[in-house]
N, C-alpha and C. Protein backbone atom coordinates (compact mmCIF):
# COMPACT_ATOMS: atom_id res chain seq x y z
N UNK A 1 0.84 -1.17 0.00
CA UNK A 1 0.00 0.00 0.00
C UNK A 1 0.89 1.23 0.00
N UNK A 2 0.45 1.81 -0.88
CA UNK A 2 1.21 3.42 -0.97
C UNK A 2 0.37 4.59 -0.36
N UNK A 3 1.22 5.11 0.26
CA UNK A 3 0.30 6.42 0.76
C UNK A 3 0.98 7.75 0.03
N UNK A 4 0.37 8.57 0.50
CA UNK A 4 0.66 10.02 0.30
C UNK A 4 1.96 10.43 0.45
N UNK A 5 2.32 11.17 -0.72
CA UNK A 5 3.89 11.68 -0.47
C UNK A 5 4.18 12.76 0.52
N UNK A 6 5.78 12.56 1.27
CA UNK A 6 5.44 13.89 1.96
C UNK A 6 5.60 14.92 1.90
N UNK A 7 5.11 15.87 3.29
CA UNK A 7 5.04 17.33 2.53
C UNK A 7 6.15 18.00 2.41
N UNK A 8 6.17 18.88 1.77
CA UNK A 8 7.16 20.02 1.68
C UNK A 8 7.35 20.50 3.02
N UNK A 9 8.62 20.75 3.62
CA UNK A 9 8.59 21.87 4.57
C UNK A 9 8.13 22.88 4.87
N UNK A 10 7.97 23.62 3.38
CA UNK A 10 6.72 24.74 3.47
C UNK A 10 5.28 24.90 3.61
N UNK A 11 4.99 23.10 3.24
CA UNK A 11 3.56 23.07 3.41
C UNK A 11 3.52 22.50 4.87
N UNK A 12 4.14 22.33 5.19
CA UNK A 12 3.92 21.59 6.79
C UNK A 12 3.77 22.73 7.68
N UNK A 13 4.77 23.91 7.32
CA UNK A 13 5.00 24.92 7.79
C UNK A 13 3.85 25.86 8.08
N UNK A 14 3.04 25.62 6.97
CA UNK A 14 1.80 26.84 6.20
C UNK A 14 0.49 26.11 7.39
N UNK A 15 0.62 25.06 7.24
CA UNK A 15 -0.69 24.14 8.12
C UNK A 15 -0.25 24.37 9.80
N UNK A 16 0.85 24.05 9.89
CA UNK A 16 1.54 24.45 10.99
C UNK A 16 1.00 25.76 11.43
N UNK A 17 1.39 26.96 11.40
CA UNK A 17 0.59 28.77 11.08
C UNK A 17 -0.51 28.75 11.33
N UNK A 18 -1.37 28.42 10.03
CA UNK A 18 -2.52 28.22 10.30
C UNK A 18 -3.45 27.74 10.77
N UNK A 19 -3.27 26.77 11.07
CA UNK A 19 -3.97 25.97 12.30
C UNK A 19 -3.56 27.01 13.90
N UNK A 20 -2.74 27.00 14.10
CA UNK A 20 -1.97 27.19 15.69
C UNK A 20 -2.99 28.89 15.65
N UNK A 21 -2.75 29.70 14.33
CA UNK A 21 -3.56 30.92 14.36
C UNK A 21 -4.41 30.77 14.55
N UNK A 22 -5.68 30.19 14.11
CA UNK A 22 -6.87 29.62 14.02
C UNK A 22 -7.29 29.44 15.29
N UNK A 23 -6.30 28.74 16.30
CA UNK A 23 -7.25 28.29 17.71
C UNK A 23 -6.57 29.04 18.50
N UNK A 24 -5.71 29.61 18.56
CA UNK A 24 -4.94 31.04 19.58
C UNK A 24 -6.12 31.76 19.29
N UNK A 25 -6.47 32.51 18.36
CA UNK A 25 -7.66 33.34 17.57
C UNK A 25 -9.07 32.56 18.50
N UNK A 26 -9.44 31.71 18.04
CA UNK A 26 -10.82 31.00 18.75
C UNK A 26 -10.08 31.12 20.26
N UNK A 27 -9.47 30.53 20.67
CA UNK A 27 -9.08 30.65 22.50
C UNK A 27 -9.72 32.12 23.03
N UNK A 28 -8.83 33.15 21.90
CA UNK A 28 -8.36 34.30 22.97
C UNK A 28 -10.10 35.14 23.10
N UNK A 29 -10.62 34.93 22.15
CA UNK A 29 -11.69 35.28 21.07
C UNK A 29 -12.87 34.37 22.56
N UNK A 30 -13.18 33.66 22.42
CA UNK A 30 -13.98 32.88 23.97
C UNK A 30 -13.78 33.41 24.91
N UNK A 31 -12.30 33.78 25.30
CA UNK A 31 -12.34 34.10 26.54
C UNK A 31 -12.39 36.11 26.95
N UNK A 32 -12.25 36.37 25.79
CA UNK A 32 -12.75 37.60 26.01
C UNK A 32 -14.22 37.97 25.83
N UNK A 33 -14.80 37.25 25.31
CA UNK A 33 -16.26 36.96 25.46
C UNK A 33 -16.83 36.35 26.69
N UNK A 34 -16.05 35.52 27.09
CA UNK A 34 -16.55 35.35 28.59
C UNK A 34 -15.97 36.23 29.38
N UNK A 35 -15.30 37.14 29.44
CA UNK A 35 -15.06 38.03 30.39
C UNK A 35 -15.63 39.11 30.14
N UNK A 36 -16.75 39.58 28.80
CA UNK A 36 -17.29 40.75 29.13
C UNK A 36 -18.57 40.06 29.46
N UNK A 37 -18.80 39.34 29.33
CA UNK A 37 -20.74 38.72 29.16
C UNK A 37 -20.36 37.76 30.59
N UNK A 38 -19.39 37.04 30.98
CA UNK A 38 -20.14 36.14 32.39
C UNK A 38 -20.07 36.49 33.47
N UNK A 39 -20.49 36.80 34.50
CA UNK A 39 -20.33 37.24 35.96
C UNK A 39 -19.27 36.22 36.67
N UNK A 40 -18.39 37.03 36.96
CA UNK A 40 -17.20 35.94 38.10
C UNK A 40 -17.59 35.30 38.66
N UNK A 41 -17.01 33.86 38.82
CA UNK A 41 -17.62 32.48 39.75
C UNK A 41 -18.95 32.73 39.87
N UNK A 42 -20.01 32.42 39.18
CA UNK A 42 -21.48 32.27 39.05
C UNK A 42 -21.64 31.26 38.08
N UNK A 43 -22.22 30.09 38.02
CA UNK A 43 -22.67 29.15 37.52
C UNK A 43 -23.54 29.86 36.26
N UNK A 44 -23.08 29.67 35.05
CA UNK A 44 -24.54 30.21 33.81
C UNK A 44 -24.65 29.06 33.20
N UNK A 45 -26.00 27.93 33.55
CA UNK A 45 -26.02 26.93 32.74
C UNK A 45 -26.42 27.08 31.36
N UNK A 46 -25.79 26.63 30.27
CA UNK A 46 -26.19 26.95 29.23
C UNK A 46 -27.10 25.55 28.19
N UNK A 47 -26.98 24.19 29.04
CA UNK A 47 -27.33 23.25 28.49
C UNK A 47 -27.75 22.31 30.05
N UNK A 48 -28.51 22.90 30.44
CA UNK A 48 -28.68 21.85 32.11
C UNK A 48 -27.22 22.32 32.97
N UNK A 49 -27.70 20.62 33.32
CA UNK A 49 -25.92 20.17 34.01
C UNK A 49 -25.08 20.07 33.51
N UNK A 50 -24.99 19.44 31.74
CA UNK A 50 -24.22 19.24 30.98
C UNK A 50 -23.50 20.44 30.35
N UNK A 51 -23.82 21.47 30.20
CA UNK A 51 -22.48 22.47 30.09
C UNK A 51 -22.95 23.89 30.77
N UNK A 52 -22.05 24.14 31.57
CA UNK A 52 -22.22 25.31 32.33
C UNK A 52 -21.18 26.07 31.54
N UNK A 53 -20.85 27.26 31.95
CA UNK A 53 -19.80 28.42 32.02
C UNK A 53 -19.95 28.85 33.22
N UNK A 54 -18.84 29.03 33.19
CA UNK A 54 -18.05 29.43 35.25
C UNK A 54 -17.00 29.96 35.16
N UNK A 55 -17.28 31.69 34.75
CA UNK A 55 -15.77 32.33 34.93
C UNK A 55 -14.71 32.43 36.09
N UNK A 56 -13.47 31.76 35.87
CA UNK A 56 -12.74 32.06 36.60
C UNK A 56 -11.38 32.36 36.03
N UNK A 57 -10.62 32.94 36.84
CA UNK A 57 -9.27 33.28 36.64
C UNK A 57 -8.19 32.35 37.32
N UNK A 58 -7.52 31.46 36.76
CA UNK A 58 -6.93 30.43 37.33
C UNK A 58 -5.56 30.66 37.13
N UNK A 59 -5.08 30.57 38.40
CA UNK A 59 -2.89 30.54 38.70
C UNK A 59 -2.43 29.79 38.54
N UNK A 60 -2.95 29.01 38.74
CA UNK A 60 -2.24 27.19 38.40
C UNK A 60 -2.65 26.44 37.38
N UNK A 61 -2.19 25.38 37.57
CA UNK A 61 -2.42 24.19 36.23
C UNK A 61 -4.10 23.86 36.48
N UNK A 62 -4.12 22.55 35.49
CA UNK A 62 -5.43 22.17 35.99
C UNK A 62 -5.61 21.55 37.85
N UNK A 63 -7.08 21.98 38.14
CA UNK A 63 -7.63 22.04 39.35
C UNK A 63 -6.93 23.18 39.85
N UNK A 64 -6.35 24.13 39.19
CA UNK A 64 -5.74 25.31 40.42
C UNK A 64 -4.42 25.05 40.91
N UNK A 65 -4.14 23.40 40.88
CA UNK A 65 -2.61 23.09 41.17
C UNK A 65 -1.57 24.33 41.01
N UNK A 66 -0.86 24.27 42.09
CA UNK A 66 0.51 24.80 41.96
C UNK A 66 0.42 26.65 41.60
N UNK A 67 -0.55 26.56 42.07
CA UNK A 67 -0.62 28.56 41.99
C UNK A 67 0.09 29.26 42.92
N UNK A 68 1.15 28.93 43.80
CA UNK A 68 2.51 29.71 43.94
C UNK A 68 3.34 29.50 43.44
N UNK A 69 3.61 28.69 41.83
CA UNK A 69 4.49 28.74 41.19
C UNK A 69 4.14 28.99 39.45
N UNK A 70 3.57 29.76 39.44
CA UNK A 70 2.68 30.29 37.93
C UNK A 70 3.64 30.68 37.27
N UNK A 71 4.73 30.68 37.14
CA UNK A 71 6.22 30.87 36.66
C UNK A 71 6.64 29.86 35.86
N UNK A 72 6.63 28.89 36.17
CA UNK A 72 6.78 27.64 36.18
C UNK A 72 6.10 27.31 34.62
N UNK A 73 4.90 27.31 34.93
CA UNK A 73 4.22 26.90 34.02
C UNK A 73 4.42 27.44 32.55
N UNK A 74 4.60 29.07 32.71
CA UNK A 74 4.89 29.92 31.75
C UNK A 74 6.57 29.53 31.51
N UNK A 75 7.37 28.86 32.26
CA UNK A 75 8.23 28.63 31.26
C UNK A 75 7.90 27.64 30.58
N UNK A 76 7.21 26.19 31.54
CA UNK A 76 6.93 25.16 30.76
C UNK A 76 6.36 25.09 29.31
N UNK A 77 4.45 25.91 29.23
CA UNK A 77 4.28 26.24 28.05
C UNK A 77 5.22 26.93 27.13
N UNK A 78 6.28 27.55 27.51
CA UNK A 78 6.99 28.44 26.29
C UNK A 78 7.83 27.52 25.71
N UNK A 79 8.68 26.34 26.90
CA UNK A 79 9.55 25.36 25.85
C UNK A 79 8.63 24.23 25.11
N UNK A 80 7.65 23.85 25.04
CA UNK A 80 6.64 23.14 24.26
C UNK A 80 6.55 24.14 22.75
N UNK A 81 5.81 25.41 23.24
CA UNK A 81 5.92 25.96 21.96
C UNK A 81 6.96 26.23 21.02
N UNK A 82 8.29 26.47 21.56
CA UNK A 82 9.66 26.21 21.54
C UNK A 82 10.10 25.10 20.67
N UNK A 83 9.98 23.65 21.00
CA UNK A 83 9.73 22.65 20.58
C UNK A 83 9.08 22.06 19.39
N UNK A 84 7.86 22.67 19.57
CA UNK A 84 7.14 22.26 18.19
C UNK A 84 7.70 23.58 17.25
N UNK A 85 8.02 24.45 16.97
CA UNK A 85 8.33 25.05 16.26
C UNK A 85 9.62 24.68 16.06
N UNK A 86 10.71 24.28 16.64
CA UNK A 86 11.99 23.66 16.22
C UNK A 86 11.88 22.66 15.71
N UNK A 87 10.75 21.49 15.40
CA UNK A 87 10.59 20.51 14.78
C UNK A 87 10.27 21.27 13.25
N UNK A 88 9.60 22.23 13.04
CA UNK A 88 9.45 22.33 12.11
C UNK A 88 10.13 23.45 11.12
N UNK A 89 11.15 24.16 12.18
CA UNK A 89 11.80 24.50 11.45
C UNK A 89 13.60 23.87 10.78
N UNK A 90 13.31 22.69 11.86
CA UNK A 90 14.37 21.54 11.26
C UNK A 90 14.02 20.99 10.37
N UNK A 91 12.61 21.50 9.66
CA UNK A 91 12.10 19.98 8.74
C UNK A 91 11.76 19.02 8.99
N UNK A 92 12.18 18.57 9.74
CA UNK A 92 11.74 16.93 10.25
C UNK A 92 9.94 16.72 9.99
N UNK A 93 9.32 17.70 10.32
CA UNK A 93 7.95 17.07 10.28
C UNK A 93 7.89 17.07 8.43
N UNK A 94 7.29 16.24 8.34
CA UNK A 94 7.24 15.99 6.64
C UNK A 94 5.29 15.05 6.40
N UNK A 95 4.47 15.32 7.92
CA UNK A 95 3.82 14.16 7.94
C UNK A 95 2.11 15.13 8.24
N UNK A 96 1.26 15.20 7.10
CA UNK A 96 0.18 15.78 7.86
C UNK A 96 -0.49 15.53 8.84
N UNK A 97 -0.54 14.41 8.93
CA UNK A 97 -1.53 13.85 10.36
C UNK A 97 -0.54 14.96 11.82
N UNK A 98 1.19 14.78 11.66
CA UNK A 98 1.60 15.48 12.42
C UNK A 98 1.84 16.77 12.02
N UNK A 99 2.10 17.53 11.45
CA UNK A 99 1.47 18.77 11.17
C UNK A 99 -0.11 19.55 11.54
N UNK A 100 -0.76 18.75 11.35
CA UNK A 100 -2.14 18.79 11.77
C UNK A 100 -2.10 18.78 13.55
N UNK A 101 -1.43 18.08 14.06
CA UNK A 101 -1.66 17.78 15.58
C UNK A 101 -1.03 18.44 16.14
N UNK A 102 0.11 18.81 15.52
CA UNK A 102 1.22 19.96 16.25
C UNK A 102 0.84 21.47 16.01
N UNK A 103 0.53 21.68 14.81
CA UNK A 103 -0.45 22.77 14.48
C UNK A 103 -1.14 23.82 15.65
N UNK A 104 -2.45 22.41 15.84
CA UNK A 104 -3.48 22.39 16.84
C UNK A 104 -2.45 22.74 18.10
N UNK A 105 -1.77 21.79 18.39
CA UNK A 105 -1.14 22.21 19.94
C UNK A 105 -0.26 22.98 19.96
N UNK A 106 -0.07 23.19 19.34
CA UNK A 106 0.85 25.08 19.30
C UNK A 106 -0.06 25.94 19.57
N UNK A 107 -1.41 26.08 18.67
CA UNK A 107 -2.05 27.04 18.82
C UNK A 107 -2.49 27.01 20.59
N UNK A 108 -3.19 25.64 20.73
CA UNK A 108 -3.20 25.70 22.76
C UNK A 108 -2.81 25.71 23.29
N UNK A 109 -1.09 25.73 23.14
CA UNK A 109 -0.44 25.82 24.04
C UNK A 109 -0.19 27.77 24.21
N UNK A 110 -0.06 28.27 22.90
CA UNK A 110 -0.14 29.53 22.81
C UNK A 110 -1.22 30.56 23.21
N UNK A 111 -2.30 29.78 23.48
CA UNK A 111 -3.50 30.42 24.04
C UNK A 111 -3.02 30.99 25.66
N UNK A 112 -2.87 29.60 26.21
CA UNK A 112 -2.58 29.84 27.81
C UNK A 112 -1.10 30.62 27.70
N UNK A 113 -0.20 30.48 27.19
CA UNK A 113 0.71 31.15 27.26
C UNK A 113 0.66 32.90 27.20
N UNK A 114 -0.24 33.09 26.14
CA UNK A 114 -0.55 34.45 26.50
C UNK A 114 -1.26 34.68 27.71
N UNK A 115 -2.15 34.51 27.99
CA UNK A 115 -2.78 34.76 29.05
C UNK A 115 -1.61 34.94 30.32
N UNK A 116 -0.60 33.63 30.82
CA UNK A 116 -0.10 33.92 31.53
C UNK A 116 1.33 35.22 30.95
N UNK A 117 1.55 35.44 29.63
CA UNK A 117 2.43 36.58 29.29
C UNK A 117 1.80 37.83 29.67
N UNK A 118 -0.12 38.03 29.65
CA UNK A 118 -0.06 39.52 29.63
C UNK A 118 -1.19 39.72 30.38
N UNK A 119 -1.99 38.72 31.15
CA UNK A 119 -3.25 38.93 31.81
C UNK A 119 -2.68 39.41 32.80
N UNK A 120 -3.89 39.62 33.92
CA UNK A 120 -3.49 40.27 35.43
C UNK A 120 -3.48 38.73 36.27
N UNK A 121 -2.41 39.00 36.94
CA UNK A 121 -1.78 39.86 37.67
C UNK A 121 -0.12 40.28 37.15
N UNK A 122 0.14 39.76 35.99
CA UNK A 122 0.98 40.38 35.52
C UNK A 122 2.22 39.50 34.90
N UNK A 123 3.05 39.95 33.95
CA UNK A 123 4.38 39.10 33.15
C UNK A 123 5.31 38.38 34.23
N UNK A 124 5.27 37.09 34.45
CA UNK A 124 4.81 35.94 33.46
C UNK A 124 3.50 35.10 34.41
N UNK A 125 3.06 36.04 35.59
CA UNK A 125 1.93 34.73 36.02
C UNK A 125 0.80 35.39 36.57
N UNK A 126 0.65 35.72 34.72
CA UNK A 126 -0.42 36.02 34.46
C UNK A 126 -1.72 34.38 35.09
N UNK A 127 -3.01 35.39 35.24
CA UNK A 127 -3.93 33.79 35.67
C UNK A 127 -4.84 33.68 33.91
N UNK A 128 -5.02 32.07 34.05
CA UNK A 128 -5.48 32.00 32.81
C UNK A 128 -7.00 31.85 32.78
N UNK A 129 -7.68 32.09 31.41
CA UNK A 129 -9.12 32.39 31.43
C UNK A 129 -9.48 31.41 31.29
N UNK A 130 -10.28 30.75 32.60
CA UNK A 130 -11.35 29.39 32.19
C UNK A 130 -12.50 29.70 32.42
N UNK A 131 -13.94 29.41 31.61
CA UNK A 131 -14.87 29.07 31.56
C UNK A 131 -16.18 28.20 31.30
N UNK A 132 -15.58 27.00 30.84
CA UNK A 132 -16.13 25.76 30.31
C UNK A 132 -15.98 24.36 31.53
N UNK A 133 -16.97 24.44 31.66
CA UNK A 133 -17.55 23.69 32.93
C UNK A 133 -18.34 22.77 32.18
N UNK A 134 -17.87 21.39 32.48
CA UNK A 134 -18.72 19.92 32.41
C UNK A 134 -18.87 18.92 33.15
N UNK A 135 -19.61 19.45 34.30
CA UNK A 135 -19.32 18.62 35.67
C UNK A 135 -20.32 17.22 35.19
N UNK A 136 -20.56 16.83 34.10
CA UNK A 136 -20.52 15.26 34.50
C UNK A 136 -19.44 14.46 33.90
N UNK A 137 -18.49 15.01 33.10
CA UNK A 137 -17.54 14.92 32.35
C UNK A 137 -16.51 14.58 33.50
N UNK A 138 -16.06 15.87 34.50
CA UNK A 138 -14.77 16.28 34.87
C UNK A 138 -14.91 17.06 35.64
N UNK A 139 -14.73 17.57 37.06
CA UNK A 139 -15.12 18.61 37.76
C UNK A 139 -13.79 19.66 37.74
N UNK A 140 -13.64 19.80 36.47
CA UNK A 140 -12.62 20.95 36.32
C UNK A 140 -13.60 22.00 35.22
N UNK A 141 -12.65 22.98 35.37
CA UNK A 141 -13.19 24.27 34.39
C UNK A 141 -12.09 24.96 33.77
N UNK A 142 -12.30 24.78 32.42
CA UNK A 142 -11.49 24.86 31.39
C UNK A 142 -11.48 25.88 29.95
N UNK A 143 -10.64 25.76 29.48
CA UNK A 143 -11.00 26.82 28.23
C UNK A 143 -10.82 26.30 26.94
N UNK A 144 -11.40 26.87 25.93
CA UNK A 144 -10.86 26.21 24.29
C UNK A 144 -9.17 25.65 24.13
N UNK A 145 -7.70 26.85 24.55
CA UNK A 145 -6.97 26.48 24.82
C UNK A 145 -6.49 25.10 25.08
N UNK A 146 -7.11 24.66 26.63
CA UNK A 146 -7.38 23.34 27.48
C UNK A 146 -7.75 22.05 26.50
N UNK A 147 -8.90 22.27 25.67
CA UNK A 147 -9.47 21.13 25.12
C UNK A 147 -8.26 20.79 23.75
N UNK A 148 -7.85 21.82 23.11
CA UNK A 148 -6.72 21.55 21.99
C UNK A 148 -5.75 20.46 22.75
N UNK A 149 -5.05 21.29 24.01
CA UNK A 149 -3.80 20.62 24.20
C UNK A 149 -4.38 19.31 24.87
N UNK A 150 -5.38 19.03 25.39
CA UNK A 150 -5.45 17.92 25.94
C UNK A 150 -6.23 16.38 24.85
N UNK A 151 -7.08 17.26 24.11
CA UNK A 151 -7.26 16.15 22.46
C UNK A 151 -5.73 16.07 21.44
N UNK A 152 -5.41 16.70 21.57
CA UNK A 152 -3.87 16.66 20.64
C UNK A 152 -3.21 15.95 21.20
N UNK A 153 -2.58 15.97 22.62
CA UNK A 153 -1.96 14.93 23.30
C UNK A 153 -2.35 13.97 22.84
N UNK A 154 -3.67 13.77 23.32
CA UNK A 154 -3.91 11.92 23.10
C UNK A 154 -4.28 11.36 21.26
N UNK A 155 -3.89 12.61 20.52
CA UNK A 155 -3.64 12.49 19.11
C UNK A 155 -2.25 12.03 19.17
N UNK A 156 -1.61 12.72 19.67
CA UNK A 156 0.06 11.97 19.79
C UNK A 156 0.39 11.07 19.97
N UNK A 157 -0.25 10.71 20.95
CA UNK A 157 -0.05 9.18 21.64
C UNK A 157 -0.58 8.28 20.80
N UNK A 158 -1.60 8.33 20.12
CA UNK A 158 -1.92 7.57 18.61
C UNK A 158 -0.62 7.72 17.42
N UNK A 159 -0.59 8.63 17.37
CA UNK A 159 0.39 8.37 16.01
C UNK A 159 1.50 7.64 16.62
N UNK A 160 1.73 8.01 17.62
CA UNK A 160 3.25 7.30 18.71
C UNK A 160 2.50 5.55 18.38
N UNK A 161 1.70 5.89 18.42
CA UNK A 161 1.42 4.05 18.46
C UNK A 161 1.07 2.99 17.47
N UNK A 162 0.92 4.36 16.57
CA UNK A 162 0.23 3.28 14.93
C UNK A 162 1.95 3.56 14.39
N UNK A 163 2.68 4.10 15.28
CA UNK A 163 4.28 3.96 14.64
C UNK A 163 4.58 5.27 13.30
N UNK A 164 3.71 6.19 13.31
CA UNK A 164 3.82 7.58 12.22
C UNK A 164 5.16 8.26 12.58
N UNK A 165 5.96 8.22 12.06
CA UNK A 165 7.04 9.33 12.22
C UNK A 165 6.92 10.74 11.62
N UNK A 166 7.60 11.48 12.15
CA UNK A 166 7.35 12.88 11.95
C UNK A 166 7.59 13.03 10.24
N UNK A 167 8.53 12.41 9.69
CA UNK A 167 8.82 12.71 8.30
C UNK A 167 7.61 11.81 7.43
N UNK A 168 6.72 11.41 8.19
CA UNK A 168 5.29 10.98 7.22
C UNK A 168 5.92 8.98 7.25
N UNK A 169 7.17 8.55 7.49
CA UNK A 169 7.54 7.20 7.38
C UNK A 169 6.28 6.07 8.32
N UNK A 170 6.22 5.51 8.09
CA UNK A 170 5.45 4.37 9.04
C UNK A 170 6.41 2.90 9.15
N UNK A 171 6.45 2.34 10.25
CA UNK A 171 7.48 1.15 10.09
C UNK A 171 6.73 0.18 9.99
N UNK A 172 6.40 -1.10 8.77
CA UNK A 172 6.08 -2.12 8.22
C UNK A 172 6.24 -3.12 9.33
N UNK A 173 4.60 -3.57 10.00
CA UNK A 173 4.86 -4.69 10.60
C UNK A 173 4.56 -6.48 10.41
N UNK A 174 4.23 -6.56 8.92
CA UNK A 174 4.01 -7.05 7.97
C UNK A 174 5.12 -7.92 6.65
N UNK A 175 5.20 -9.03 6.46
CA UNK A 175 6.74 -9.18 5.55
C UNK A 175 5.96 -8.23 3.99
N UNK A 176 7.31 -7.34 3.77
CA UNK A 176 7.19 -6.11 2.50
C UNK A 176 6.63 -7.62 1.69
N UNK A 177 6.56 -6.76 0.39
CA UNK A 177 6.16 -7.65 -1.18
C UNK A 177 7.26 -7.54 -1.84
N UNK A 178 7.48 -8.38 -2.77
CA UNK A 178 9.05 -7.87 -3.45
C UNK A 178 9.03 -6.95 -4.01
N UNK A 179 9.94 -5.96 -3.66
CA UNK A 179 9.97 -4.69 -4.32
C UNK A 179 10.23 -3.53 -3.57
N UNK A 180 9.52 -3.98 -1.95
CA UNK A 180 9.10 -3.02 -0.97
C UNK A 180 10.27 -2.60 -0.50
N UNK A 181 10.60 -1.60 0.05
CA UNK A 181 11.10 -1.33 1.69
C UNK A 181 10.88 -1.71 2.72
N UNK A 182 11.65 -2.58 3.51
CA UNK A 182 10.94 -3.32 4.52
C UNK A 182 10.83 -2.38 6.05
N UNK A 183 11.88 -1.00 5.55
CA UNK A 183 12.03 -0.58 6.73
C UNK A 183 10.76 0.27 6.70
N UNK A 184 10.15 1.35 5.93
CA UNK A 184 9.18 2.19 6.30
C UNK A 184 8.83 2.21 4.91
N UNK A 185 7.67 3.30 5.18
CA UNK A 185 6.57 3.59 3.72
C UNK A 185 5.91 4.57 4.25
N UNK A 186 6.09 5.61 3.54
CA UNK A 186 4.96 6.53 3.44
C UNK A 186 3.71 6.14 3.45
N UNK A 187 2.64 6.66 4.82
CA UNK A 187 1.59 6.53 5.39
C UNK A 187 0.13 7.35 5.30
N UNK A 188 1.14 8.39 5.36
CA UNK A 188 0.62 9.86 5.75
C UNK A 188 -1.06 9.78 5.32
């Protein structure tokens, strides 16, 4: 089976951009909408029980964790974003499925990162904007940001497992046909 050739650096690059713009843009874009329209910590059900909005301003990770060290975090998110952008400006990504996923989690990781770069209480720990409440889901409260990086992760962990390498290769677990490469094949 042949798959898709891979991409150009520039097109990985371009999906890369645009995507990560796209949901930084939707993140920042929600949460300034919930901060002129929701009343602080007040429950606004918008669907029952099943989805509330519950503005809050959060210092820490998820559940509030670690909000005397909001520093921390803002370096953490910055070497992630760091990261995925050095993958792709090494080239190495050559693979849309990962382009597509890294994309996405750039853009969420860049959501919260601003927030903690320029919200109050100030550079770098700043608190970040959550409002998305699904207490039969999860009794946390979260933001667009939140849902990217935490569906992308477990997008990763898939490609990590169907064996996708960043340059679009897949490793053959199957004996090749004559002719094949036994080591990899374009998947993508």
């Amino acid at each position: 089976m042949t798959g898709r050739a891979p991409l150009r650096s520039a097109a990985a690059g371009t999906i890369l951009a645009i995507l990560a713009s796209v949901v930084l843009a939707a993140d920042q874009l929600t949460k300034l909408l919930a901060i002129t329209n929701l009343p602080a910590e007040e429950p606004v059900p918008v669907i029952g029980d099943f989805l509330i909005f519950y503005l809050i301003r959060n210092p820490g990770a998820a559940f509030s964790l670690g909000e005397g060290v909001t520093w921390i975090f803002t370096i953490a998110l910055a070497l992630v974003a760091l990261a995925v952008i050095y993958l792709f400006v090494s080239r190495r990504v050559r693979s849309r499925a990962w382009a597509i996923v890294l994309g996405l989690l750039l853009g969420g990781v860049l959501g919260n990162l601003t927030d903690r770069l320029f919200r109050e209480p100030g550079f770098p720990v700043g608190h970040v904007v959550d409002f998305i409440s699904t207490p039969w889901m999860m009794p946390a409260i979260y933001n667009v940001a939140d849902m990217f990086i935490v569906t992308t992760m477990i997008a990763v962990a898939v490609l990590v497992l169907i064996g996708l390498g960043l340059d679009g290769t897949r490793e053959r677990r199957s004996t090749p046909s004559e002719g094949e490469d036994a080591s990899a094949v374009h998947e993508d």
